[in-house]
N, C-alpha and C. Protein backbone atom coordinates (compact mmCIF):
# COMPACT_ATOMS: atom_id res chain seq x y z
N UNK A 1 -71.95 -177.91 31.61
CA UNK A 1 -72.88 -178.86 31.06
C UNK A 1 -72.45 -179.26 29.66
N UNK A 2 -72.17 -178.58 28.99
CA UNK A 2 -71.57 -178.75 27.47
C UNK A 2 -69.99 -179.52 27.61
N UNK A 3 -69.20 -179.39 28.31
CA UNK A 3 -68.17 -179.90 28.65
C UNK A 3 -68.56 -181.45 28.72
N UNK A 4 -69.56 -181.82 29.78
CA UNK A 4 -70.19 -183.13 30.06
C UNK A 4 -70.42 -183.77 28.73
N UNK A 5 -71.09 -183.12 28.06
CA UNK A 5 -71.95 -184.10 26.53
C UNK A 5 -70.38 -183.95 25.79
N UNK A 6 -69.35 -183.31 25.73
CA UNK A 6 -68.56 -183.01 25.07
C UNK A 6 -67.61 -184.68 25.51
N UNK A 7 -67.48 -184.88 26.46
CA UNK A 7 -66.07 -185.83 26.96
C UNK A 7 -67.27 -187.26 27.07
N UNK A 8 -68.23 -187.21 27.54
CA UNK A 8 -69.20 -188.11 26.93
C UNK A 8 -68.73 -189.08 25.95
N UNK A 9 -68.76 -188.22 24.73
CA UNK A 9 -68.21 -189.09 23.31
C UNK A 9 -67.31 -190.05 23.70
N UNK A 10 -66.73 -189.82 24.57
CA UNK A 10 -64.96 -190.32 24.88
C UNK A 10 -65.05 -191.68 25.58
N UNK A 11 -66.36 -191.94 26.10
CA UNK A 11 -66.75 -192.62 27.62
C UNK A 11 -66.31 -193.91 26.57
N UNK A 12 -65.85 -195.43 27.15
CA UNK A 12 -65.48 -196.01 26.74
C UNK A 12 -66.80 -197.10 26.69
N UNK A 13 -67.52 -196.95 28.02
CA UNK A 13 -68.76 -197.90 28.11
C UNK A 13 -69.87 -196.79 27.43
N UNK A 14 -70.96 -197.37 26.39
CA UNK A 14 -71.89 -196.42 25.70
C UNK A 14 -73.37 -196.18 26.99
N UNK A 15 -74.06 -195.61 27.07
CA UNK A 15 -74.80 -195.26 27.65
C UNK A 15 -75.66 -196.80 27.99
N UNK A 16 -76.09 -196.96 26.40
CA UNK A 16 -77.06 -197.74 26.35
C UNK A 16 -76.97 -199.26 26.78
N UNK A 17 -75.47 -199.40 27.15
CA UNK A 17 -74.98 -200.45 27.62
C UNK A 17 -74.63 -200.73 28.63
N UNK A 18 -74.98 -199.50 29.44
CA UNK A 18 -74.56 -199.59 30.60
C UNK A 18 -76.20 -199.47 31.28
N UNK A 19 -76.95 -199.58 31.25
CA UNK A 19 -78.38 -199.68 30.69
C UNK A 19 -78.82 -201.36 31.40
N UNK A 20 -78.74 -202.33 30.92
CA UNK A 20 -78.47 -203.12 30.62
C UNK A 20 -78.77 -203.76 29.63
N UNK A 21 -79.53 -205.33 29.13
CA UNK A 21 -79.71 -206.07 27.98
C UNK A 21 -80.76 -205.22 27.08
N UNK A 22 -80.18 -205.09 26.07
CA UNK A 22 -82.05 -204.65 25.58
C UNK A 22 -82.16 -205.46 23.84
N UNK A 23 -83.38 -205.58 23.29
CA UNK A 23 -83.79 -206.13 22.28
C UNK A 23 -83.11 -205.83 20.52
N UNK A 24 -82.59 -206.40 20.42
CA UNK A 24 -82.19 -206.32 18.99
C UNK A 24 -83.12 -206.31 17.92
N UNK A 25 -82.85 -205.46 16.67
CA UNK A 25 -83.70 -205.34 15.81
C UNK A 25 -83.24 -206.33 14.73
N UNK A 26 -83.84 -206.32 13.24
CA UNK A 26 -83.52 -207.44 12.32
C UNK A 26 -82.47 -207.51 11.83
N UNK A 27 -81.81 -206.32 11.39
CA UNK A 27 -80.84 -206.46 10.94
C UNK A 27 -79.50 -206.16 11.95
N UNK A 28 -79.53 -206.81 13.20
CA UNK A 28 -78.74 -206.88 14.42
C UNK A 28 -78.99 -208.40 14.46
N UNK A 29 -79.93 -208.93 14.34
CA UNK A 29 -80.21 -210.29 14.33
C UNK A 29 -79.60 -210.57 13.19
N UNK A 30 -79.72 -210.62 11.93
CA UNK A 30 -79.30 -210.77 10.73
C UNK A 30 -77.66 -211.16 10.82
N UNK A 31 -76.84 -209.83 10.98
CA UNK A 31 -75.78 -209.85 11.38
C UNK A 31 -75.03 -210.80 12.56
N UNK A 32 -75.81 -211.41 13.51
CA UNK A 32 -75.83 -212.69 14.51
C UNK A 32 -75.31 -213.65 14.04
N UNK A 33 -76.46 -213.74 13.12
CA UNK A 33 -76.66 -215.16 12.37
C UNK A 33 -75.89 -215.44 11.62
N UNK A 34 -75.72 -214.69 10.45
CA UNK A 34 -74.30 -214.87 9.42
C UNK A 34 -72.86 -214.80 10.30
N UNK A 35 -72.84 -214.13 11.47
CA UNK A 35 -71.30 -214.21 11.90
C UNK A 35 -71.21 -215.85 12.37
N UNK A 36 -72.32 -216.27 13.37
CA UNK A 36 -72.68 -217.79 13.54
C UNK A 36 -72.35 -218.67 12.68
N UNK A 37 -72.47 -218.57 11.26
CA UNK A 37 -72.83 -219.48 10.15
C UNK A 37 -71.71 -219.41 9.49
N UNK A 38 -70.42 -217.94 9.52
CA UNK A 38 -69.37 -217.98 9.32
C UNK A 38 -68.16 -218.41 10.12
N UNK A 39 -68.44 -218.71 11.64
CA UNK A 39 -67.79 -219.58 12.61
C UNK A 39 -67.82 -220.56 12.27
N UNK A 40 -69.08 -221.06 11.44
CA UNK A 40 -69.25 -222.68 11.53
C UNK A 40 -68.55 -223.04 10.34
N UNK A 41 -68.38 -222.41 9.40
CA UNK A 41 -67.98 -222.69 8.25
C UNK A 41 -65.93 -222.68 8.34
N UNK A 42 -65.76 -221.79 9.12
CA UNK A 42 -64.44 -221.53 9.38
C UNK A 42 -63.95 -223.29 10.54
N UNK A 43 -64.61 -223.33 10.95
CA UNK A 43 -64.58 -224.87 11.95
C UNK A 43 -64.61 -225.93 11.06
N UNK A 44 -65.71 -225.81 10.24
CA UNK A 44 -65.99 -226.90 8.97
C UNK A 44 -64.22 -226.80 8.07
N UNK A 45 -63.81 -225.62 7.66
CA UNK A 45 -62.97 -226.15 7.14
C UNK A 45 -61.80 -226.11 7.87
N UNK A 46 -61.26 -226.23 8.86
CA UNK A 46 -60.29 -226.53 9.97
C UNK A 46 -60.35 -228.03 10.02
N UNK A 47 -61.77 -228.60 9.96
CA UNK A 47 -61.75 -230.33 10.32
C UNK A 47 -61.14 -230.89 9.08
N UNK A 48 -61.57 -230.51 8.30
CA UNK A 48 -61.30 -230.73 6.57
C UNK A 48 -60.10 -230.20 6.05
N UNK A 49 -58.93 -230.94 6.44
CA UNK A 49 -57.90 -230.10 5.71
C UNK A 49 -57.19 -230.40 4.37
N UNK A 50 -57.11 -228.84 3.93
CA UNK A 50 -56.76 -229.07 2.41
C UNK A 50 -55.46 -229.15 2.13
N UNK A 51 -54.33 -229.52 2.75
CA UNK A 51 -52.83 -229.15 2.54
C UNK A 51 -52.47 -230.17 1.94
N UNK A 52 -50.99 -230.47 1.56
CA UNK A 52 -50.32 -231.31 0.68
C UNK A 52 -50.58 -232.75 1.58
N UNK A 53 -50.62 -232.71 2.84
CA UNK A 53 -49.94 -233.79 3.50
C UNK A 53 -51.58 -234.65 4.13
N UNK A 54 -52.83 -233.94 3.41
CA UNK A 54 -53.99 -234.69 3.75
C UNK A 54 -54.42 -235.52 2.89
N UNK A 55 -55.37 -236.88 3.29
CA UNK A 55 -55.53 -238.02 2.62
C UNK A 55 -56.44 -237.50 1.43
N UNK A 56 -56.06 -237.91 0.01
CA UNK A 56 -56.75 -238.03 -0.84
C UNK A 56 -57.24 -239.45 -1.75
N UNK A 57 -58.48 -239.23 -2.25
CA UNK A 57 -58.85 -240.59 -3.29
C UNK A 57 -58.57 -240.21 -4.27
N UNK A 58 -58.54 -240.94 -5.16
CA UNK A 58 -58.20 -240.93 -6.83
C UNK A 58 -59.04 -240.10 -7.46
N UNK A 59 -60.12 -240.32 -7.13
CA UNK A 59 -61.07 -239.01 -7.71
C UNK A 59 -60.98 -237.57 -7.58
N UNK A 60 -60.56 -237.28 -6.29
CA UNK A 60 -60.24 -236.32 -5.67
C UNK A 60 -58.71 -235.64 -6.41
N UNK A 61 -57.74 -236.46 -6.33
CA UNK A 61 -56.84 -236.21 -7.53
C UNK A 61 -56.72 -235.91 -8.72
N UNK A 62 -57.55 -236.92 -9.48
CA UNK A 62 -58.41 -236.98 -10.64
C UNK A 62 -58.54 -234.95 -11.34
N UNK A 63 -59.78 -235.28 -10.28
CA UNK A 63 -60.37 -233.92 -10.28
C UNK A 63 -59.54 -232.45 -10.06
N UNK A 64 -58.54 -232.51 -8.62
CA UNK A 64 -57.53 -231.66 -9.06
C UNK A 64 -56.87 -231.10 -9.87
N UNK A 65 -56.50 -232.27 -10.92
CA UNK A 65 -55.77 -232.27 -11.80
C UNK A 65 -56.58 -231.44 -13.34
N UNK A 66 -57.38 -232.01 -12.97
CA UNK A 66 -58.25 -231.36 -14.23
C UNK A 66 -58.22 -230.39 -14.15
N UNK A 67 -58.32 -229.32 -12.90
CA UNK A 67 -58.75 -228.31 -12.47
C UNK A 67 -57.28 -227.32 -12.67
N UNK A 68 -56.37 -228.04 -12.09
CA UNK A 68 -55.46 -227.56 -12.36
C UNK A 68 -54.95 -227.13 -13.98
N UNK A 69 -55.15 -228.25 -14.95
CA UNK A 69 -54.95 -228.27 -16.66
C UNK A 69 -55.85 -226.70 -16.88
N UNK A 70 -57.02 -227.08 -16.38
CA UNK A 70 -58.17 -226.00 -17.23
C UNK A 70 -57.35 -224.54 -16.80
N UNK A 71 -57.17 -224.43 -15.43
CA UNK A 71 -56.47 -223.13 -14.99
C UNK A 71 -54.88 -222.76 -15.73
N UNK A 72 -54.54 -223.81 -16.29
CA UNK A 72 -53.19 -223.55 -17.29
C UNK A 72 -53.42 -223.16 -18.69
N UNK A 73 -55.28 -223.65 -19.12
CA UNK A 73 -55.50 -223.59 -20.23
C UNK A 73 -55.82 -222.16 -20.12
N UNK A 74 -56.28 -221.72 -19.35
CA UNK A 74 -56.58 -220.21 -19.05
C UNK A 74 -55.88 -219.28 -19.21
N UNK A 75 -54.62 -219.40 -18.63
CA UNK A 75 -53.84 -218.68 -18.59
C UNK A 75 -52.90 -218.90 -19.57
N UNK A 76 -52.90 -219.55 -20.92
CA UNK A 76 -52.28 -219.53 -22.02
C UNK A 76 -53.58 -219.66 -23.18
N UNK A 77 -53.84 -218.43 -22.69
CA UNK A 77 -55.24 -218.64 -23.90
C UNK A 77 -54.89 -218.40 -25.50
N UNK A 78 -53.80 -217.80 -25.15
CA UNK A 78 -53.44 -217.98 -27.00
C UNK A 78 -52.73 -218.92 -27.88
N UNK A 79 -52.31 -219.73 -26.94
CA UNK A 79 -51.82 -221.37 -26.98
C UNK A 79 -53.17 -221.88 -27.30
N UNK A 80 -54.10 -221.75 -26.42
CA UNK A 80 -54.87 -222.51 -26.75
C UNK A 80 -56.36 -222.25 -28.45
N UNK A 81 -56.24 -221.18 -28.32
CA UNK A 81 -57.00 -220.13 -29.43
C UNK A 81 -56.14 -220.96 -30.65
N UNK A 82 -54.94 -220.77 -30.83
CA UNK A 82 -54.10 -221.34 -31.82
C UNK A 82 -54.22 -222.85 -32.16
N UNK A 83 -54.40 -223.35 -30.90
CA UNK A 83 -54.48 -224.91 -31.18
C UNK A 83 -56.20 -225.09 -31.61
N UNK A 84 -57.11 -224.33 -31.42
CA UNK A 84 -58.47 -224.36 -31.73
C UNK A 84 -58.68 -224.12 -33.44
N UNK A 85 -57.97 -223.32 -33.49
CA UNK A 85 -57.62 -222.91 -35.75
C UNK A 85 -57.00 -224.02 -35.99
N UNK A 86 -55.52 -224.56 -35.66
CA UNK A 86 -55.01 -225.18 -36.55
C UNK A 86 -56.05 -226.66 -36.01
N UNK A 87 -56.64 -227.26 -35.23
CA UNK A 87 -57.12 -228.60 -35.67
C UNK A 87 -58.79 -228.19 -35.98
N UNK A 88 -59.42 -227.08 -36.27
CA UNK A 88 -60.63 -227.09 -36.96
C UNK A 88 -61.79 -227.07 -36.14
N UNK A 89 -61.39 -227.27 -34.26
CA UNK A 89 -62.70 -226.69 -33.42
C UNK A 89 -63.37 -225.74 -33.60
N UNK A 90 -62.78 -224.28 -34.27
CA UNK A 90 -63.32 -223.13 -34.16
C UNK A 90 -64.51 -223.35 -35.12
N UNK A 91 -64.04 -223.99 -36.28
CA UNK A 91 -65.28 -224.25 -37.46
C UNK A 91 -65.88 -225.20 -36.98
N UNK A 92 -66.02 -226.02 -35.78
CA UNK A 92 -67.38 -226.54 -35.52
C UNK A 92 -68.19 -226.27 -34.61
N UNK A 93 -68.04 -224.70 -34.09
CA UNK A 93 -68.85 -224.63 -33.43
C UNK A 93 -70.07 -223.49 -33.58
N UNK A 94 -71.33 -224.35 -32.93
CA UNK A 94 -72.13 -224.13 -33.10
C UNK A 94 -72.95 -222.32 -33.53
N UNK A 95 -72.19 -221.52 -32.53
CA UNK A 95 -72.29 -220.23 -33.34
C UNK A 95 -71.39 -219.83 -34.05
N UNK A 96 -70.34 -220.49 -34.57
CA UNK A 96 -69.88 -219.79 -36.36
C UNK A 96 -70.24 -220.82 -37.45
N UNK A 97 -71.56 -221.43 -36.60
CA UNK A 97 -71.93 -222.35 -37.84
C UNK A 97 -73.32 -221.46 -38.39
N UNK A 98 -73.95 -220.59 -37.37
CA UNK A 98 -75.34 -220.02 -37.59
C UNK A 98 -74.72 -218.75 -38.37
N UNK A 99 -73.31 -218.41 -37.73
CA UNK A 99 -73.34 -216.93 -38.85
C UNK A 99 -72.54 -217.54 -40.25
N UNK A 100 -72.80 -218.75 -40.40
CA UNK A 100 -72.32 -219.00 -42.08
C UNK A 100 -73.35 -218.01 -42.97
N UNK A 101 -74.81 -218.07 -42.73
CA UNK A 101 -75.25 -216.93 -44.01
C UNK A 101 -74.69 -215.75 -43.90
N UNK A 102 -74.79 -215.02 -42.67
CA UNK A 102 -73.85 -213.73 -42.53
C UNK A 102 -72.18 -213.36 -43.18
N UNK A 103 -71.70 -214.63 -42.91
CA UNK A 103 -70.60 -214.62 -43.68
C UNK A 103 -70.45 -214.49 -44.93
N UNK A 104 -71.07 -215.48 -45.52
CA UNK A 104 -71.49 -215.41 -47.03
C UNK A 104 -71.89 -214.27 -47.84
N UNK A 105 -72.55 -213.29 -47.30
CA UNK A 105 -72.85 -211.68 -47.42
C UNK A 105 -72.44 -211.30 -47.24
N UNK A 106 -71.33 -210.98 -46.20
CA UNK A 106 -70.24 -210.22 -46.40
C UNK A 106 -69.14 -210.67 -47.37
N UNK A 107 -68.82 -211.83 -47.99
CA UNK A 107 -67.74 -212.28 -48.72
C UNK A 107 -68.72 -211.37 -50.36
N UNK A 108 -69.80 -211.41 -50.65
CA UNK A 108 -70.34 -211.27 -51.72
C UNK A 108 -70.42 -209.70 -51.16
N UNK A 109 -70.48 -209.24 -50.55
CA UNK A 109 -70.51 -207.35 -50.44
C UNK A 109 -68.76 -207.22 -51.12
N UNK A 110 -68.02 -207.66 -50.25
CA UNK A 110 -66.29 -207.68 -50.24
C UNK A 110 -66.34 -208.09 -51.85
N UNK A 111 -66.57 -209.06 -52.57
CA UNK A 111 -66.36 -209.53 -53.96
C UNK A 111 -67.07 -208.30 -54.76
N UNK A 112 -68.09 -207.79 -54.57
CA UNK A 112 -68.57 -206.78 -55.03
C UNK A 112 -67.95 -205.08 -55.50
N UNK A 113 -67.51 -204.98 -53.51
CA UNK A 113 -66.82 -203.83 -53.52
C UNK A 113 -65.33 -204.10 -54.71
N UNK A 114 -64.78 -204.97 -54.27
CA UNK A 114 -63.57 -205.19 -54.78
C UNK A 114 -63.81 -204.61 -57.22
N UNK A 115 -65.15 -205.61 -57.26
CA UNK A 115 -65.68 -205.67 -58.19
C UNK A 115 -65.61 -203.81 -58.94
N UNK A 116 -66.44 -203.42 -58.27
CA UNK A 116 -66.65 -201.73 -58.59
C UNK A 116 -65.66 -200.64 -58.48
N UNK A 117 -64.60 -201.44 -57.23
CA UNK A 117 -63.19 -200.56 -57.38
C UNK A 117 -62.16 -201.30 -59.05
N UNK A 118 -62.16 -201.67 -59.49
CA UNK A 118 -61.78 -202.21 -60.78
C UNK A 118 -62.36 -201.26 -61.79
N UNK A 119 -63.95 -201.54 -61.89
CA UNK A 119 -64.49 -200.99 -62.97
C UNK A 119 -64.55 -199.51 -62.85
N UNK A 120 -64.32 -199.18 -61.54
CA UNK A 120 -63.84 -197.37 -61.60
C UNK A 120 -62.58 -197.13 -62.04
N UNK A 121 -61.13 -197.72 -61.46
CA UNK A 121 -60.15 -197.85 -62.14
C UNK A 121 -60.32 -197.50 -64.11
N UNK A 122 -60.77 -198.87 -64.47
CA UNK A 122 -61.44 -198.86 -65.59
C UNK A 122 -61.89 -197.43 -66.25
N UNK A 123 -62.92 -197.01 -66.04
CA UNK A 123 -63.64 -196.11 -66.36
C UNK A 123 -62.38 -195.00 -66.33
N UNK A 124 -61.99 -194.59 -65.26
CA UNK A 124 -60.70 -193.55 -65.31
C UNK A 124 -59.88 -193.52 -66.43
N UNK A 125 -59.29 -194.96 -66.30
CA UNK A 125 -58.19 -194.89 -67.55
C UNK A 125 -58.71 -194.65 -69.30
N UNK A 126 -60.09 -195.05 -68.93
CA UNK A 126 -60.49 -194.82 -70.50
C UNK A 126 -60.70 -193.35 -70.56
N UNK A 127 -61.32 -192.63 -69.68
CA UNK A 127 -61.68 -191.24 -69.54
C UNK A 127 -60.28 -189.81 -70.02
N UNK A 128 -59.62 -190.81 -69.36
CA UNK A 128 -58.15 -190.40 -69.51
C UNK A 128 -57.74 -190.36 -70.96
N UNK A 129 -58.10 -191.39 -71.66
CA UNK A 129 -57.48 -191.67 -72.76
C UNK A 129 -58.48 -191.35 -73.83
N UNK A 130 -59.45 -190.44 -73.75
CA UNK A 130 -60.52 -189.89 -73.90
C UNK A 130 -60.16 -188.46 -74.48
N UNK A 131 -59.73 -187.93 -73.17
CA UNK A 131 -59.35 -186.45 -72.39
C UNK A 131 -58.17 -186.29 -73.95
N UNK A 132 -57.13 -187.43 -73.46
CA UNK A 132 -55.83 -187.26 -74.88
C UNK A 132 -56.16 -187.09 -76.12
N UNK A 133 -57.16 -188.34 -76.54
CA UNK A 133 -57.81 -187.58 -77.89
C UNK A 133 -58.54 -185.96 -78.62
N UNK A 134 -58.83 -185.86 -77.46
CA UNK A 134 -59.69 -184.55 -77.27
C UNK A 134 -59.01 -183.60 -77.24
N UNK A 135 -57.46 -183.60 -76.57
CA UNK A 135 -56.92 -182.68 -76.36
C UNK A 135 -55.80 -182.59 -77.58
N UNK A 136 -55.79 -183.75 -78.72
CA UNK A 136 -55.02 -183.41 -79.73
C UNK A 136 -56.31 -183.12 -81.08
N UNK A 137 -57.12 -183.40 -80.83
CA UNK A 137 -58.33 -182.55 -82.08
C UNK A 137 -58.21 -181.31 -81.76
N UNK A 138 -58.27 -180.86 -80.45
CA UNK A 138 -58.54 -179.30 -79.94
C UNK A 138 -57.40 -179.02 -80.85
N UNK A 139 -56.16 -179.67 -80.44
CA UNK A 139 -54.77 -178.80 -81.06
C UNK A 139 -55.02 -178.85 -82.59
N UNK A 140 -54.99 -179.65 -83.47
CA UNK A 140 -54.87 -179.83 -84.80
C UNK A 140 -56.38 -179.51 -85.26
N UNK A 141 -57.48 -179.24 -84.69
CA UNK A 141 -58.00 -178.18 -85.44
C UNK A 141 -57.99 -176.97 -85.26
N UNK A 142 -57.06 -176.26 -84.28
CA UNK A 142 -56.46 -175.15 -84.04
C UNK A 142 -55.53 -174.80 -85.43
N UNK A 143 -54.81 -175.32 -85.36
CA UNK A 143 -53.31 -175.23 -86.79
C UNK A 143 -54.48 -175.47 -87.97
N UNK A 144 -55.01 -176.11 -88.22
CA UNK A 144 -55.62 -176.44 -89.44
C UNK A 144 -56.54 -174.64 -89.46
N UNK A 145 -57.24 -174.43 -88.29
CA UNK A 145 -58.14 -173.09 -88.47
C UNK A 145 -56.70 -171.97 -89.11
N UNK A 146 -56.07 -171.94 -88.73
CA UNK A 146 -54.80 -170.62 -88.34
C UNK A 146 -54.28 -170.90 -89.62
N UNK A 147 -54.20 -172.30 -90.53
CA UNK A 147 -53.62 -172.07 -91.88
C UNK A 147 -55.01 -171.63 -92.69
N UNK A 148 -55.57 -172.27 -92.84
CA UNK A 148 -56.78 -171.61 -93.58
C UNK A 148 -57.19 -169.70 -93.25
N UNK A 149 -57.19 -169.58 -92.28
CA UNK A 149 -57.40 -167.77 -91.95
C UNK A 149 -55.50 -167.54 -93.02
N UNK A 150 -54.56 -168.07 -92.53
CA UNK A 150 -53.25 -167.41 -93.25
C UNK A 150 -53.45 -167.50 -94.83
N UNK A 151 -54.28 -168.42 -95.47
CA UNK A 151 -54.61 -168.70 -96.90
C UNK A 151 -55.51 -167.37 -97.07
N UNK A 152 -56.29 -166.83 -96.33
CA UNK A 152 -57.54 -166.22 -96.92
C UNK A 152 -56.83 -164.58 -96.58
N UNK A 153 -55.42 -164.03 -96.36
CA UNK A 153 -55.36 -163.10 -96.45
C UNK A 153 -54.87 -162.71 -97.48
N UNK A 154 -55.02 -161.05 -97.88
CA UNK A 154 -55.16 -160.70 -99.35
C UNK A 154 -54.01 -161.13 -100.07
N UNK A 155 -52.64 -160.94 -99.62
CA UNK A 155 -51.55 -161.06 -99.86
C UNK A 155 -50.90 -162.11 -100.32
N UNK A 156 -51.23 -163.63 -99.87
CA UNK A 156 -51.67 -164.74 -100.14
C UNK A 156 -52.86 -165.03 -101.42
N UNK A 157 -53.49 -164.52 -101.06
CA UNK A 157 -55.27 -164.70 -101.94
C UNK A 157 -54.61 -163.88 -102.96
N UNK A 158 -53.99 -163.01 -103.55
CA UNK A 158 -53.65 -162.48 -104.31
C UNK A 158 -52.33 -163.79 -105.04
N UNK A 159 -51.03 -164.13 -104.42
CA UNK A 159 -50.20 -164.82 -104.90
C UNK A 159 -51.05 -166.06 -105.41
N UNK A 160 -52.29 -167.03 -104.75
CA UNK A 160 -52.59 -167.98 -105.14
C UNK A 160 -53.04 -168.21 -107.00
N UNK A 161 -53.91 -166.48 -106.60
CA UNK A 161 -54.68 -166.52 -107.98
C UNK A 161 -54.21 -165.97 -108.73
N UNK A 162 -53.36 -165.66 -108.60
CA UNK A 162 -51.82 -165.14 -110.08
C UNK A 162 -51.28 -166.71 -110.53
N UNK A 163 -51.01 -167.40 -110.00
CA UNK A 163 -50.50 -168.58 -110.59
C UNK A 163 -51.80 -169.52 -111.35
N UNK A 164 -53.02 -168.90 -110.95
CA UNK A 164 -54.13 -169.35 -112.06
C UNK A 164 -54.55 -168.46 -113.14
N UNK A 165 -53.60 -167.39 -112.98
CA UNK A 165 -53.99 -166.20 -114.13
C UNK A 165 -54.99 -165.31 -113.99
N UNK A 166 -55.52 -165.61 -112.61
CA UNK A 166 -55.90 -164.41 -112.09
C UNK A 166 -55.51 -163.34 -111.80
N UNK A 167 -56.20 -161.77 -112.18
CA UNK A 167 -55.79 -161.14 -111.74
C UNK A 167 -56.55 -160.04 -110.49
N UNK A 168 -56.08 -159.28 -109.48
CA UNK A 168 -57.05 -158.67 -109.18
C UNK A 168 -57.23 -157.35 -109.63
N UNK A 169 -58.45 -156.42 -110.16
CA UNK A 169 -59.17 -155.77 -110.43
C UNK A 169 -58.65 -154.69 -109.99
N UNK A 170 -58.21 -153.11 -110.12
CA UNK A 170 -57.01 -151.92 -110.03
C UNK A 170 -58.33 -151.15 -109.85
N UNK A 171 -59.36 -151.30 -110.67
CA UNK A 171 -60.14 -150.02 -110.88
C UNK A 171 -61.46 -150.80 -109.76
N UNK A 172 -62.37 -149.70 -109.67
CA UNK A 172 -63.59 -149.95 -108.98
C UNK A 172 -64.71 -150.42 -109.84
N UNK A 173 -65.36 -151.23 -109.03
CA UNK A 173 -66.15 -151.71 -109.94
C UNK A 173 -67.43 -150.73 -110.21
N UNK A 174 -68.28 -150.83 -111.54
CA UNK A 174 -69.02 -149.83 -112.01
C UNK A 174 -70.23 -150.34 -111.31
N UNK A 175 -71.49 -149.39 -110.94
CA UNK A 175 -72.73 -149.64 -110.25
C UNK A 175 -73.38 -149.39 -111.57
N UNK A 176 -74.58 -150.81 -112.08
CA UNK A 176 -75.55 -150.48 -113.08
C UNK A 176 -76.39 -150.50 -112.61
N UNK A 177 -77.53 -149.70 -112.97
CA UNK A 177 -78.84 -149.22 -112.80
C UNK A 177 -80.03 -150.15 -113.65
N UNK A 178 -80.71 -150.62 -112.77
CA UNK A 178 -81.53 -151.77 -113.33
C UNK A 178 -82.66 -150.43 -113.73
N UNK A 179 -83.31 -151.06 -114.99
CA UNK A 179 -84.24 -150.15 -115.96
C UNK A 179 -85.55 -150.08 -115.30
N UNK A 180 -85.94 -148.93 -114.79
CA UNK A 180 -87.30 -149.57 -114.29
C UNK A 180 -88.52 -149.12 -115.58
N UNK A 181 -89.13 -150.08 -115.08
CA UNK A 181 -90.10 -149.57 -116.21
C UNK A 181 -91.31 -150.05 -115.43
């Protein structure tokens, strides 16, 4: 019995067709209709032929031709992009005419930025030249401190005030006793 349903599959006529006619549902109908409507269309253009050697009117030419240009313009779109800049289409059309304020704000952000990278420049180099001053006071009131401490040792402080006839003092000095009364 399993053998039977098994070779079944195989049967070349389906059950239900051997059956006989039975009712189609919508989308069996559906599928009818469009194969119908694609016969007819395949007939329609068999009567109508499109080859080199069928009659055409001027219009019909006409129109080819156009069709043909636009499909060349297509396919050299950077021929054509190029020829749109150099004669001035691109600037007349209608949306890069609405983002003119947008543009304008960004040219004044760009003039801006440009603006503040300068005056940082700026600011640096003076900072810099700032830093140099600063770093030759540090030095020269360094030397200026280091001669003054070399003036104030005894050895020195002693030679200065011999050449004013100073002398310094050998003995200790005496402690007086204030009188109390």
């Amino acid at each position: 019995m399993d053998a039977m349903k098994f070779f079944d599959r195989f049967r070349r006529i389906p059950k239900e067709a051997a059956k006989g006619n039975r009712t189609l549902n919508a989308s069996e109908l559906l599928a009818r209709e469009s194969k119908a409507q694609a016969e007819a269309a395949k007939a329609a253009a068999a009567s109508n032929p499109s080859g080199p050697n069928r009659l055409r009117t001027s219009e019909d030419f006409r129109a080819e031709q156009r069709e043909q240009k636009k499909q060349r313009q297509r396919q050299n779109q950077i021929g054509s992009v190029l020829r749109e800049v150099l004669s001035g289409e691109v600037l007349a059309r209608e949306a890069l005419v609405r983002q003119v304020p947008f543009m304008l704000y960004l040219c004044l952000l760009t003039i801006l930025y440009l603006g503040l990278g300068y005056q940082a420049e700026r600011i640096l180099r003076e900072k810099q030249h700032v830093t140099e001053q600063l770093e030759e006071a540090v030095a020269e009131e360094k030397t200026l401190r280091s001669d003054f401490e070399s003036q104030l040792q005894q050895s020195r402080l002693a030679t200065s005030t011999a050449e004013l006839g100073l002398e310094q003092p050998t003995t200790p000095p005496t402690l007086l006793h204030a009188d109390d009364e």
